[in-house]
PDB file of N, CA and C in Angstrom:
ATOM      1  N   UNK A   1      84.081  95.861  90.941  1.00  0.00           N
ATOM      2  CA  UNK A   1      84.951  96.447  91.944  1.00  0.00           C
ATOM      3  C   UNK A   1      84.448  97.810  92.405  1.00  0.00           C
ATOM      4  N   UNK A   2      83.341  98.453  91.779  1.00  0.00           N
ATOM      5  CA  UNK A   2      82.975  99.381  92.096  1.00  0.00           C
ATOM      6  C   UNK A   2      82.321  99.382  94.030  1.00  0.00           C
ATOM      7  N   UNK A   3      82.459 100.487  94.577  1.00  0.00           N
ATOM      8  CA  UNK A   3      81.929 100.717  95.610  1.00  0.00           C
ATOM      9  C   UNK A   3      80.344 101.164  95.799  1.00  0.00           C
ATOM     10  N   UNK A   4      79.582 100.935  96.519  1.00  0.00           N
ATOM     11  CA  UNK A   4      78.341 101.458  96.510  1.00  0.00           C
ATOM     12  C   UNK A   4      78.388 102.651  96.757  1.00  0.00           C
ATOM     13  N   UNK A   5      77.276 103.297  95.551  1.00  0.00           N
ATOM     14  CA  UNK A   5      77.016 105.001  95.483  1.00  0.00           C
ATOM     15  C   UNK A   5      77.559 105.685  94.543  1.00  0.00           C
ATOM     16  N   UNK A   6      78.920 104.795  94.175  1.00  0.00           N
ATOM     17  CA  UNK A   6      79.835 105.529  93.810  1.00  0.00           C
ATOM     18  C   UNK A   6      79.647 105.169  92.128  1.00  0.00           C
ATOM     19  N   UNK A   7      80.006 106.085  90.997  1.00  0.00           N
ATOM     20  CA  UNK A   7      79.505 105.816  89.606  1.00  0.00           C
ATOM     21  C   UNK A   7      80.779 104.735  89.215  1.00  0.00           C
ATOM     22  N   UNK A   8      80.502 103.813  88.520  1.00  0.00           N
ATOM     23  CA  UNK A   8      81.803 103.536  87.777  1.00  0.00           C
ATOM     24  C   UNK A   8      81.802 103.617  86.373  1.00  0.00           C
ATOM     25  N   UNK A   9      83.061 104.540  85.833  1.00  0.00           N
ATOM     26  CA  UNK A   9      83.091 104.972  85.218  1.00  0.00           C
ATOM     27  C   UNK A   9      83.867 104.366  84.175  1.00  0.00           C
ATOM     28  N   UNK A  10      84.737 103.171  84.156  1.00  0.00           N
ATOM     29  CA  UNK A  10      85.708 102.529  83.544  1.00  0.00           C
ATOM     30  C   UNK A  10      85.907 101.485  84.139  1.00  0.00           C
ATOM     31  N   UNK A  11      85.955  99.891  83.652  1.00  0.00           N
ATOM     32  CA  UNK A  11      86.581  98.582  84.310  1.00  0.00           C
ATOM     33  C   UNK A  11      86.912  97.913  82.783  1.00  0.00           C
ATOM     34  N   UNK A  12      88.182  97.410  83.004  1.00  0.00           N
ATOM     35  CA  UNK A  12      88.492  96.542  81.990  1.00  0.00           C
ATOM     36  C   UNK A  12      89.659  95.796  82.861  1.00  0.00           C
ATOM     37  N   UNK A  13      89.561  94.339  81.697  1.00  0.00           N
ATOM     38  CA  UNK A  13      90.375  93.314  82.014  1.00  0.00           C
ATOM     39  C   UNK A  13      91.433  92.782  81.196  1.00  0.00           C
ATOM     40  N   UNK A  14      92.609  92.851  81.427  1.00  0.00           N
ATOM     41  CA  UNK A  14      93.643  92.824  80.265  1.00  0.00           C
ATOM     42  C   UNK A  14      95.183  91.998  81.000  1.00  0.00           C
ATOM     43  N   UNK A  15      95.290  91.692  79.539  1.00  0.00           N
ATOM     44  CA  UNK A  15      97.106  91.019  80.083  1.00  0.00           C
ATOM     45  C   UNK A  15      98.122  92.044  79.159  1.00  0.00           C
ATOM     46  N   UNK A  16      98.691  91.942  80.115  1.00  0.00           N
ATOM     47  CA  UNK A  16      99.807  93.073  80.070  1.00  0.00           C
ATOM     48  C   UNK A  16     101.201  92.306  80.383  1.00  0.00           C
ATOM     49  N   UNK A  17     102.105  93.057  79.812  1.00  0.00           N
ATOM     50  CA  UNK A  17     103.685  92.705  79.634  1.00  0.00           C
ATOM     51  C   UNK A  17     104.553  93.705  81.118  1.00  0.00           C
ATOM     52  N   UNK A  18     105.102  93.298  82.234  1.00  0.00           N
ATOM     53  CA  UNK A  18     105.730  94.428  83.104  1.00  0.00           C
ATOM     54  C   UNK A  18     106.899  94.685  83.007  1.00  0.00           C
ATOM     55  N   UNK A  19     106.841  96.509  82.732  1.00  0.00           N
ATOM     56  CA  UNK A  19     107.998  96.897  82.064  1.00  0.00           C
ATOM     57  C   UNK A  19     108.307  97.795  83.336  1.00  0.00           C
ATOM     58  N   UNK A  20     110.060  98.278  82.837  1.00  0.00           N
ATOM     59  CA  UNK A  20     110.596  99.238  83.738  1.00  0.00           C
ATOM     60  C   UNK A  20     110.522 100.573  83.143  1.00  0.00           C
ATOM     61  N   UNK A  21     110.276 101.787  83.812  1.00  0.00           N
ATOM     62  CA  UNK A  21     110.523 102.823  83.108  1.00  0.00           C
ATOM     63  C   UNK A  21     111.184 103.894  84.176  1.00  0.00           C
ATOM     64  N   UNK A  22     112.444 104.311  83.700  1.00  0.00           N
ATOM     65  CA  UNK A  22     113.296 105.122  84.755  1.00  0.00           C
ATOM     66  C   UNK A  22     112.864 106.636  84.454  1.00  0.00           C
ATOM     67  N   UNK A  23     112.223 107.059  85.817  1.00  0.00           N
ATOM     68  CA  UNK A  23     112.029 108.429  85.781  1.00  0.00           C
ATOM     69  C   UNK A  23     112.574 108.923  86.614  1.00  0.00           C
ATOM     70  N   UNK A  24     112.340 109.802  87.973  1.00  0.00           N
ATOM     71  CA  UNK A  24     113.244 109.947  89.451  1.00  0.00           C
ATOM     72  C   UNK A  24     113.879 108.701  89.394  1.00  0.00           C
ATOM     73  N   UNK A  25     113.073 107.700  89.695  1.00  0.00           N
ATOM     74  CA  UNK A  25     113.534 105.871  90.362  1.00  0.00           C
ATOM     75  C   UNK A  25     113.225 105.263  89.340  1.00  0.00           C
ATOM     76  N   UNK A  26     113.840 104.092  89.369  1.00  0.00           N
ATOM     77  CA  UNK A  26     113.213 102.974  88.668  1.00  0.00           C
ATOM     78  C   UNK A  26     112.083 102.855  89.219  1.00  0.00           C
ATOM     79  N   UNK A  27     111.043 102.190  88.630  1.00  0.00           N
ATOM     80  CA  UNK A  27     109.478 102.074  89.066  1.00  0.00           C
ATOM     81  C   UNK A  27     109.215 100.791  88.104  1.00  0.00           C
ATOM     82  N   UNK A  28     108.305  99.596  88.123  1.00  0.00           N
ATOM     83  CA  UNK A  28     107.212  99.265  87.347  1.00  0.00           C
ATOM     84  C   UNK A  28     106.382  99.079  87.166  1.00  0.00           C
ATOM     85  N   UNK A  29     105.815  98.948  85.779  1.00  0.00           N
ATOM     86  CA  UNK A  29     104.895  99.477  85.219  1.00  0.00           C
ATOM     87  C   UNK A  29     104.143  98.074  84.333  1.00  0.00           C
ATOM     88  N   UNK A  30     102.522  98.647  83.824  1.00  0.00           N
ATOM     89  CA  UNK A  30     101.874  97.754  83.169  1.00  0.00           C
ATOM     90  C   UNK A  30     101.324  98.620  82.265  1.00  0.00           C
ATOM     91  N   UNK A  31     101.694  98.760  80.603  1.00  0.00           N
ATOM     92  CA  UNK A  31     100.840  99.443  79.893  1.00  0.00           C
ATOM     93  C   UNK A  31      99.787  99.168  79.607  1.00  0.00           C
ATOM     94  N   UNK A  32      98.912  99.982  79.642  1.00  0.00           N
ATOM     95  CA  UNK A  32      97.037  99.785  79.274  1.00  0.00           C
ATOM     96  C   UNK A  32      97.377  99.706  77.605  1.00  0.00           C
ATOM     97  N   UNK A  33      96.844  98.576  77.250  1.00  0.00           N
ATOM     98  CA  UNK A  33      96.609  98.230  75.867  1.00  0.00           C
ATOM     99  C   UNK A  33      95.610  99.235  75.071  1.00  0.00           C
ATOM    100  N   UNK A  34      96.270  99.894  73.672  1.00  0.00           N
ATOM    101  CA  UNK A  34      95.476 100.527  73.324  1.00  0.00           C
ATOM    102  C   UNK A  34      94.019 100.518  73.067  1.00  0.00           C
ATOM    103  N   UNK A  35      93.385  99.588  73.393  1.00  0.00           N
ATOM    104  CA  UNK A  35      92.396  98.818  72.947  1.00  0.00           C
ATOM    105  C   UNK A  35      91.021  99.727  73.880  1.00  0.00           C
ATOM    106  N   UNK A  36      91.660 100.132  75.317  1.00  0.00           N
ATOM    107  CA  UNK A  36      91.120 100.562  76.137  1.00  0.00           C
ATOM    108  C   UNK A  36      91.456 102.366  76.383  1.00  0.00           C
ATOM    109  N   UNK A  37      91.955 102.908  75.498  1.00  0.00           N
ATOM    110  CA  UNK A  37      92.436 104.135  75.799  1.00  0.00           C
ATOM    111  C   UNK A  37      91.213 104.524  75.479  1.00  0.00           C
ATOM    112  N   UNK A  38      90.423 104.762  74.266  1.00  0.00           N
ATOM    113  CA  UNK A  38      89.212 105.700  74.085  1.00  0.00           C
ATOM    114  C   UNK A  38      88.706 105.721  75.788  1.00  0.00           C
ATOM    115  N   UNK A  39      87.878 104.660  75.567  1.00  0.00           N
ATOM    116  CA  UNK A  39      87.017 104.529  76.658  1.00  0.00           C
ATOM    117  C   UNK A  39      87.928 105.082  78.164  1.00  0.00           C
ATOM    118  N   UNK A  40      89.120 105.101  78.165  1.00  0.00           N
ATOM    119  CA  UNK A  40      90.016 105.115  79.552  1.00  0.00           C
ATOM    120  C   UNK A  40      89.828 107.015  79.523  1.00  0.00           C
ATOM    121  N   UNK A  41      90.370 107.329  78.186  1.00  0.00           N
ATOM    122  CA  UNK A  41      90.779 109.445  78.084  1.00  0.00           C
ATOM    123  C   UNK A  41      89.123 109.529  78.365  1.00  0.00           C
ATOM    124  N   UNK A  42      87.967 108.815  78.164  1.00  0.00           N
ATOM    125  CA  UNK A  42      86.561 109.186  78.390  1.00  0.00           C
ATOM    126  C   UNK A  42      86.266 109.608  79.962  1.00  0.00           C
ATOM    127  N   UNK A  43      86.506 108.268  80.889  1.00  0.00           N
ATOM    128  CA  UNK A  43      86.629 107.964  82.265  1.00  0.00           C
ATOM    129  C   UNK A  43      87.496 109.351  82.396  1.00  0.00           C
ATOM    130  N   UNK A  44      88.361 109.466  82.067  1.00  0.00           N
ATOM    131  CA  UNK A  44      89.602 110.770  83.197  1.00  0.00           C
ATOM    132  C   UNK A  44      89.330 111.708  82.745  1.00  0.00           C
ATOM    133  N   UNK A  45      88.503 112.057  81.819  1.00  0.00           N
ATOM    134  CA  UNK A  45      87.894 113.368  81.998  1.00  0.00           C
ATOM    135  C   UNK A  45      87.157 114.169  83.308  1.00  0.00           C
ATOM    136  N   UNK A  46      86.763 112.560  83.971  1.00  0.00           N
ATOM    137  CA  UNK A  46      85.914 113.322  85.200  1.00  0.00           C
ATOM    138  C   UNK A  46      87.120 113.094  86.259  1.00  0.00           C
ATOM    139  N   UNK A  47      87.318 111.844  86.135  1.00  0.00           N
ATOM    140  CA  UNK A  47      88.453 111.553  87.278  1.00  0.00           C
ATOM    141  C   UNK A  47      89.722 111.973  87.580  1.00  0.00           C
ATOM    142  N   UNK A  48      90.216 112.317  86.593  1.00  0.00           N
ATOM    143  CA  UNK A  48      91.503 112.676  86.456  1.00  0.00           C
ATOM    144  C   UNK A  48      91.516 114.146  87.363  1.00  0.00           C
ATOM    145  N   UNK A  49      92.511 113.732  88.677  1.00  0.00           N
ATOM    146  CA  UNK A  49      92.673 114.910  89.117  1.00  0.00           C
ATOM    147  C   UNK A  49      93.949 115.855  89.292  1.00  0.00           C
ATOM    148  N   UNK A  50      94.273 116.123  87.723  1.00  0.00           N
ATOM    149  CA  UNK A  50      95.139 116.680  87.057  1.00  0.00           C
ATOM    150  C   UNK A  50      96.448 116.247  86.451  1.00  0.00           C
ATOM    151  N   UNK A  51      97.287 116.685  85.820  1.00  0.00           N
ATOM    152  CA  UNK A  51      98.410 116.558  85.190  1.00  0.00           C
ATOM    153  C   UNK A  51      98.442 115.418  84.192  1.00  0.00           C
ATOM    154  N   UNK A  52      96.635 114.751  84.146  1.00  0.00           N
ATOM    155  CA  UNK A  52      96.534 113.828  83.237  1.00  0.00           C
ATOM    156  C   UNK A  52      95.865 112.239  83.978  1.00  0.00           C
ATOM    157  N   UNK A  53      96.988 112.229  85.534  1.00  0.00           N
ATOM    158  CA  UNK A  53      96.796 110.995  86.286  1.00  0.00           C
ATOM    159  C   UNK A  53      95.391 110.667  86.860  1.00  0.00           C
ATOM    160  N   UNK A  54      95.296 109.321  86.735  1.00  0.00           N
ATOM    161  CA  UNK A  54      93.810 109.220  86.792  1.00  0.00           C
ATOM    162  C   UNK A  54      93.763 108.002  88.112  1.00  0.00           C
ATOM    163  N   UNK A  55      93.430 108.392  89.138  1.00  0.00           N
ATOM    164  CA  UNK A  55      93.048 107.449  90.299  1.00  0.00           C
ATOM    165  C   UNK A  55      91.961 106.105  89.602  1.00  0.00           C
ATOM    166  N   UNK A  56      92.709 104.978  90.058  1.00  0.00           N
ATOM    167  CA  UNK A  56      91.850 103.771  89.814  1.00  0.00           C
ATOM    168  C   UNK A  56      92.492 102.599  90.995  1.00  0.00           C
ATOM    169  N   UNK A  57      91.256 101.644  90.920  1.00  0.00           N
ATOM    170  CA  UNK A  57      91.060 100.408  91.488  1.00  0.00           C
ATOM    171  C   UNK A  57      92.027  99.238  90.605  1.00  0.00           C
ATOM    172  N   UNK A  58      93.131  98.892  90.866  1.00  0.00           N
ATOM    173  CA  UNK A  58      93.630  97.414  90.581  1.00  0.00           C
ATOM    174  C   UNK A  58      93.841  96.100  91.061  1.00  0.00           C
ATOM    175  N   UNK A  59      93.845  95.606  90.010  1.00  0.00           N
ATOM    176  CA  UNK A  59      94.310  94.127  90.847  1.00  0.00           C
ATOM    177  C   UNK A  59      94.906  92.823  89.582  1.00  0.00           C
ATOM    178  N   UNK A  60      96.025  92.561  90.598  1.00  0.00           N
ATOM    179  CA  UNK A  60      97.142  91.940  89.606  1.00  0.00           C
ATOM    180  C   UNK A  60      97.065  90.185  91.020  1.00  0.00           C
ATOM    181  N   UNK A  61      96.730  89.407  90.168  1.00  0.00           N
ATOM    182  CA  UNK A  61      96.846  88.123  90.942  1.00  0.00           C
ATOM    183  C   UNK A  61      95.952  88.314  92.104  1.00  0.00           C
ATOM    184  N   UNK A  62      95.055  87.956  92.167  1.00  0.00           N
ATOM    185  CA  UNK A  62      94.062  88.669  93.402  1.00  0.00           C
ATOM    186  C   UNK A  62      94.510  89.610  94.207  1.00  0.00           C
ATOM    187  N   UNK A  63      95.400  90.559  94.033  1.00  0.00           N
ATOM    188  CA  UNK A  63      95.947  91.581  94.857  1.00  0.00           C
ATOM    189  C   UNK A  63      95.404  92.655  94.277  1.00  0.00           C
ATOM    190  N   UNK A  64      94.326  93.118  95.450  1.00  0.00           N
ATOM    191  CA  UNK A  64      93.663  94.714  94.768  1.00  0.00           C
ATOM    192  C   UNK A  64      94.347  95.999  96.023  1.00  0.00           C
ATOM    193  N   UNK A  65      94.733  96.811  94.529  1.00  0.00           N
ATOM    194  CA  UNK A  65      95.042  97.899  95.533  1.00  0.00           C
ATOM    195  C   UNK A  65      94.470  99.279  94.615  1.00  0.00           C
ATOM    196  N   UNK A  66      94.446 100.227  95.603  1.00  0.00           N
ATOM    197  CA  UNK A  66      94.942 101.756  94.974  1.00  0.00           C
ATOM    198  C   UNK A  66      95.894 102.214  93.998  1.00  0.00           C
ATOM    199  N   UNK A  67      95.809 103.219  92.862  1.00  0.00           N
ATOM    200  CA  UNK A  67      96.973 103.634  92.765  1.00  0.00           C
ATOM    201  C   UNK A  67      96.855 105.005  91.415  1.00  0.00           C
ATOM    202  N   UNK A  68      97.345 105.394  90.654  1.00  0.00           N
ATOM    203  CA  UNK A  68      96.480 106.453  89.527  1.00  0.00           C
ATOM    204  C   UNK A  68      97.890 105.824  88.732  1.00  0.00           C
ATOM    205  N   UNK A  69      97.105 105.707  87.166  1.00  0.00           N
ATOM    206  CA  UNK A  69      97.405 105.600  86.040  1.00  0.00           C
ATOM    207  C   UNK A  69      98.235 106.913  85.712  1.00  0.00           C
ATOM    208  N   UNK A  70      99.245 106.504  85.315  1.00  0.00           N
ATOM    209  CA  UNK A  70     100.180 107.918  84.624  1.00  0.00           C
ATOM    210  C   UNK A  70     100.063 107.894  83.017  1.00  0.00           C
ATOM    211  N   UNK A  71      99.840 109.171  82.290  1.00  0.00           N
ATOM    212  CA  UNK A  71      99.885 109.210  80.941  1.00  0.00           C
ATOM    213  C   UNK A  71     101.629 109.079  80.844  1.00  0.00           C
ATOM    214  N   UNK A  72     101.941 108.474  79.617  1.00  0.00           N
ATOM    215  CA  UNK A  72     103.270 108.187  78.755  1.00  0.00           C
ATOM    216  C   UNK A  72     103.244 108.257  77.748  1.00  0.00           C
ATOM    217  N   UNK A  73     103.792 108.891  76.330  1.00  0.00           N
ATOM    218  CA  UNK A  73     103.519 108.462  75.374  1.00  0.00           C
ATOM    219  C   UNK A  73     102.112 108.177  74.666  1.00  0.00           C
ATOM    220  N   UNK A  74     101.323 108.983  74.790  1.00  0.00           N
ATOM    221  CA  UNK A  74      99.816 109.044  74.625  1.00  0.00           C
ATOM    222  C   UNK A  74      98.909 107.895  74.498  1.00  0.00           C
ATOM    223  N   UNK A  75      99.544 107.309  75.878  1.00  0.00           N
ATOM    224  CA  UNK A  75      99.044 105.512  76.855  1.00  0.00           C
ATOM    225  C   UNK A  75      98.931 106.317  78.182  1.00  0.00           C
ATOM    226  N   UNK A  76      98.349 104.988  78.937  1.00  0.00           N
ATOM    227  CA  UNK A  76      98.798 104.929  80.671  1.00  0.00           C
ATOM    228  C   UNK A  76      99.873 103.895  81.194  1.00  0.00           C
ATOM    229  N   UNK A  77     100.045 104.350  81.746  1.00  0.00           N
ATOM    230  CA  UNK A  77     101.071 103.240  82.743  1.00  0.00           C
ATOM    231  C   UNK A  77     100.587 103.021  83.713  1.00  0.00           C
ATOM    232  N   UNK A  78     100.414 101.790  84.089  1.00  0.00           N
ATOM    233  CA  UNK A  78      99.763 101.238  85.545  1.00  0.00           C
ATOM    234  C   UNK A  78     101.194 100.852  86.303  1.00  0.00           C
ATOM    235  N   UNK A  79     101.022 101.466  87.423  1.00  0.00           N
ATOM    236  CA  UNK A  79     102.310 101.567  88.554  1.00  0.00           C
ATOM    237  C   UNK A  79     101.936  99.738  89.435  1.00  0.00           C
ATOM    238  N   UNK A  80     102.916  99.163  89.283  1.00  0.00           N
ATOM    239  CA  UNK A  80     103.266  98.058  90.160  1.00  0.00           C
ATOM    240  C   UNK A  80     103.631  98.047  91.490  1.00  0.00           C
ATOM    241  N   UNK A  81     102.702  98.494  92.465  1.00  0.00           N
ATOM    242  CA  UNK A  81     103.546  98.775  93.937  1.00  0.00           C
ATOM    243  C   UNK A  81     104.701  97.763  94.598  1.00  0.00           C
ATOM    244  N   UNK A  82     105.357  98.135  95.009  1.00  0.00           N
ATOM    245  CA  UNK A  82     106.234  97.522  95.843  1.00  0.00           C
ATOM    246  C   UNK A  82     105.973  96.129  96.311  1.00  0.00           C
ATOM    247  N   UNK A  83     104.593  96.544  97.286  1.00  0.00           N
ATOM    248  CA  UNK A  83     104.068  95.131  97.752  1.00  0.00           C
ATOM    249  C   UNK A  83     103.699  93.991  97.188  1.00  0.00           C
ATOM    250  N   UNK A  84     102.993  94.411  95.675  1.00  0.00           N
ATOM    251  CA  UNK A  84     102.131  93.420  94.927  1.00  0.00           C
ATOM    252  C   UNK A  84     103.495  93.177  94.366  1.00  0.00           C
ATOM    253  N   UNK A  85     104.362  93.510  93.863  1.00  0.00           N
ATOM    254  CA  UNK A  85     105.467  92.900  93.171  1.00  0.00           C
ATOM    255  C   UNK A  85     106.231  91.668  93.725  1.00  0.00           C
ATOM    256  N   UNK A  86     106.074  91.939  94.951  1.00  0.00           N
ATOM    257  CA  UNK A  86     106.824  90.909  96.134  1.00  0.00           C
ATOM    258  C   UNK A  86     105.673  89.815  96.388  1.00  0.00           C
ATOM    259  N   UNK A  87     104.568  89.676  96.336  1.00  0.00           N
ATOM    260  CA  UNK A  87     103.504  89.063  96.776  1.00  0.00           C
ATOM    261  C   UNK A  87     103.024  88.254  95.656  1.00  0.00           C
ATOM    262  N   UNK A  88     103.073  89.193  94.169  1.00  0.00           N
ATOM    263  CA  UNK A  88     102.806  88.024  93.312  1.00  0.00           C
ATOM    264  C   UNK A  88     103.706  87.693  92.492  1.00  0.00           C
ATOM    265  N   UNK A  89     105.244  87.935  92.911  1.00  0.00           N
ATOM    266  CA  UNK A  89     106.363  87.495  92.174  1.00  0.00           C
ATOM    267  C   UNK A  89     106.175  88.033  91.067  1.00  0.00           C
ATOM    268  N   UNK A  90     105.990  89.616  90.698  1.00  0.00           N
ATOM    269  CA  UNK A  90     106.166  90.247  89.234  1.00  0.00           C
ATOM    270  C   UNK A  90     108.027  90.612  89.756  1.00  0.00           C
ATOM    271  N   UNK A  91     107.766  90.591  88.200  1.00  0.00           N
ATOM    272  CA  UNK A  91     109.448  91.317  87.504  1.00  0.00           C
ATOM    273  C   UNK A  91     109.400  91.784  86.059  1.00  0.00           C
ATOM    274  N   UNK A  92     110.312  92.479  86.140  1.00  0.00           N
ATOM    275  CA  UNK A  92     110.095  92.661  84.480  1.00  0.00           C
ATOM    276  C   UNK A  92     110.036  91.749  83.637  1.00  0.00           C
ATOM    277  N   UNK A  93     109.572  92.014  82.912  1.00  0.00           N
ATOM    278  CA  UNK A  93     108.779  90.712  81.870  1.00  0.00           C
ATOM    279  C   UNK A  93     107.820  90.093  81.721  1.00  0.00           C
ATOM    280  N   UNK A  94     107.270  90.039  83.023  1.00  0.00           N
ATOM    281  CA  UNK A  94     106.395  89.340  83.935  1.00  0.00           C
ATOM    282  C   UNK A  94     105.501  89.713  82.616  1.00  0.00           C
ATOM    283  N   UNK A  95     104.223  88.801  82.660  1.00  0.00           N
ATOM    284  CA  UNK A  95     102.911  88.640  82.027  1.00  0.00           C
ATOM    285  C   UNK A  95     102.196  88.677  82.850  1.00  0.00           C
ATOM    286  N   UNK A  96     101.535  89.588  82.915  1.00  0.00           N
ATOM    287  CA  UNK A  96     100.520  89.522  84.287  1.00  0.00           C
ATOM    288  C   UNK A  96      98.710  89.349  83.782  1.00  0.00           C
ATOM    289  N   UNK A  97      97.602  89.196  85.061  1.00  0.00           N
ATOM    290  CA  UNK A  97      96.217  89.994  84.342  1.00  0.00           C
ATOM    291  C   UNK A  97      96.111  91.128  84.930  1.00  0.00           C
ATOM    292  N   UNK A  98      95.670  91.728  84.394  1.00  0.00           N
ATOM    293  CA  UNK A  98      95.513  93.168  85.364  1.00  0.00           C
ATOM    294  C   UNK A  98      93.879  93.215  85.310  1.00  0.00           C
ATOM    295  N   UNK A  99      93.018  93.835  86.287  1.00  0.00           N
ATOM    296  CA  UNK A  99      92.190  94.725  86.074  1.00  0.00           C
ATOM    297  C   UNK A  99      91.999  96.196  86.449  1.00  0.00           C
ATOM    298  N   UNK A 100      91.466  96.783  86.404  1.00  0.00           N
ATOM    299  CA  UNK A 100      91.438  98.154  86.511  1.00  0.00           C
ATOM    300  C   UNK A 100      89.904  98.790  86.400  1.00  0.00           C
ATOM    301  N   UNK A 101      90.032  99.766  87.244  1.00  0.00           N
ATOM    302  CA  UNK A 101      88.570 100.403  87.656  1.00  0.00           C
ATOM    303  C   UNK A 101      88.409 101.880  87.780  1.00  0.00           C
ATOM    304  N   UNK A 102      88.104 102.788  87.131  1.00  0.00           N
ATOM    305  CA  UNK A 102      87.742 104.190  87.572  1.00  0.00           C
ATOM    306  C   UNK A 102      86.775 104.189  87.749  1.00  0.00           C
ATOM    307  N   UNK A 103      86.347 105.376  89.301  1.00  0.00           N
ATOM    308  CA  UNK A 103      85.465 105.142  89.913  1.00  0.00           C
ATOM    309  C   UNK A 103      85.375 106.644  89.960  1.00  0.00           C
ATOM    310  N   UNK A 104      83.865 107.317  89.368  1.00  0.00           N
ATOM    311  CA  UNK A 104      83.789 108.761  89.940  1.00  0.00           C
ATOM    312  C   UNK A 104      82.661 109.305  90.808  1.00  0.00           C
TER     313      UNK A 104
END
């Protein structure tokens, strides 16, 4: 998923459980399995452009979009947009695949 030129710095492929987590709004979410955190806090060292959040490449059911990983609980949370939720019928609970890409 990387772009030409551009380094990639992190891709992994994982199934994930979609959860809700109420902060301002309800929002959901896909936790990054610990499995991938070393290698993920490695990647957002460069990428991360601040408060922790780290811009990456996803894609849930062939739906790739934009979006930055939020730290929680010394994890990430991958944000479920609006659209892809409606498009690939997530809900909470949902089992999804995710992939994911930092790109620096």
């Amino acid at each position: 998923m990387a772009d030409k030129g551009v380094d990639l710095l992190f891709d992994a492929v994982f199934e994930g459980t979609v959860i809700e987590w109420r902060g301002p709004a309800p929002y959901l979410f896909v936790p990054v399995p610990e499995a991938h955190l070393a290698a993920l806090r490695h990647a957002a060292r460069i990428a991360s452009y601040g408060w922790g959040v780290v811009p990456v490449t996803a894609e849930i059911a062939g739906i790739r979009f934009a979006t930055s990983l939020f730290p929680r609980d010394g994890g990430y949370l991958l944000p479920v947009k609006l659209a892809v939720q409606r498009a690939a019928a997530v809900m909470i609970g949902s089992p999804v695949n995710v992939r994911i890409s930092v790109q620096g």
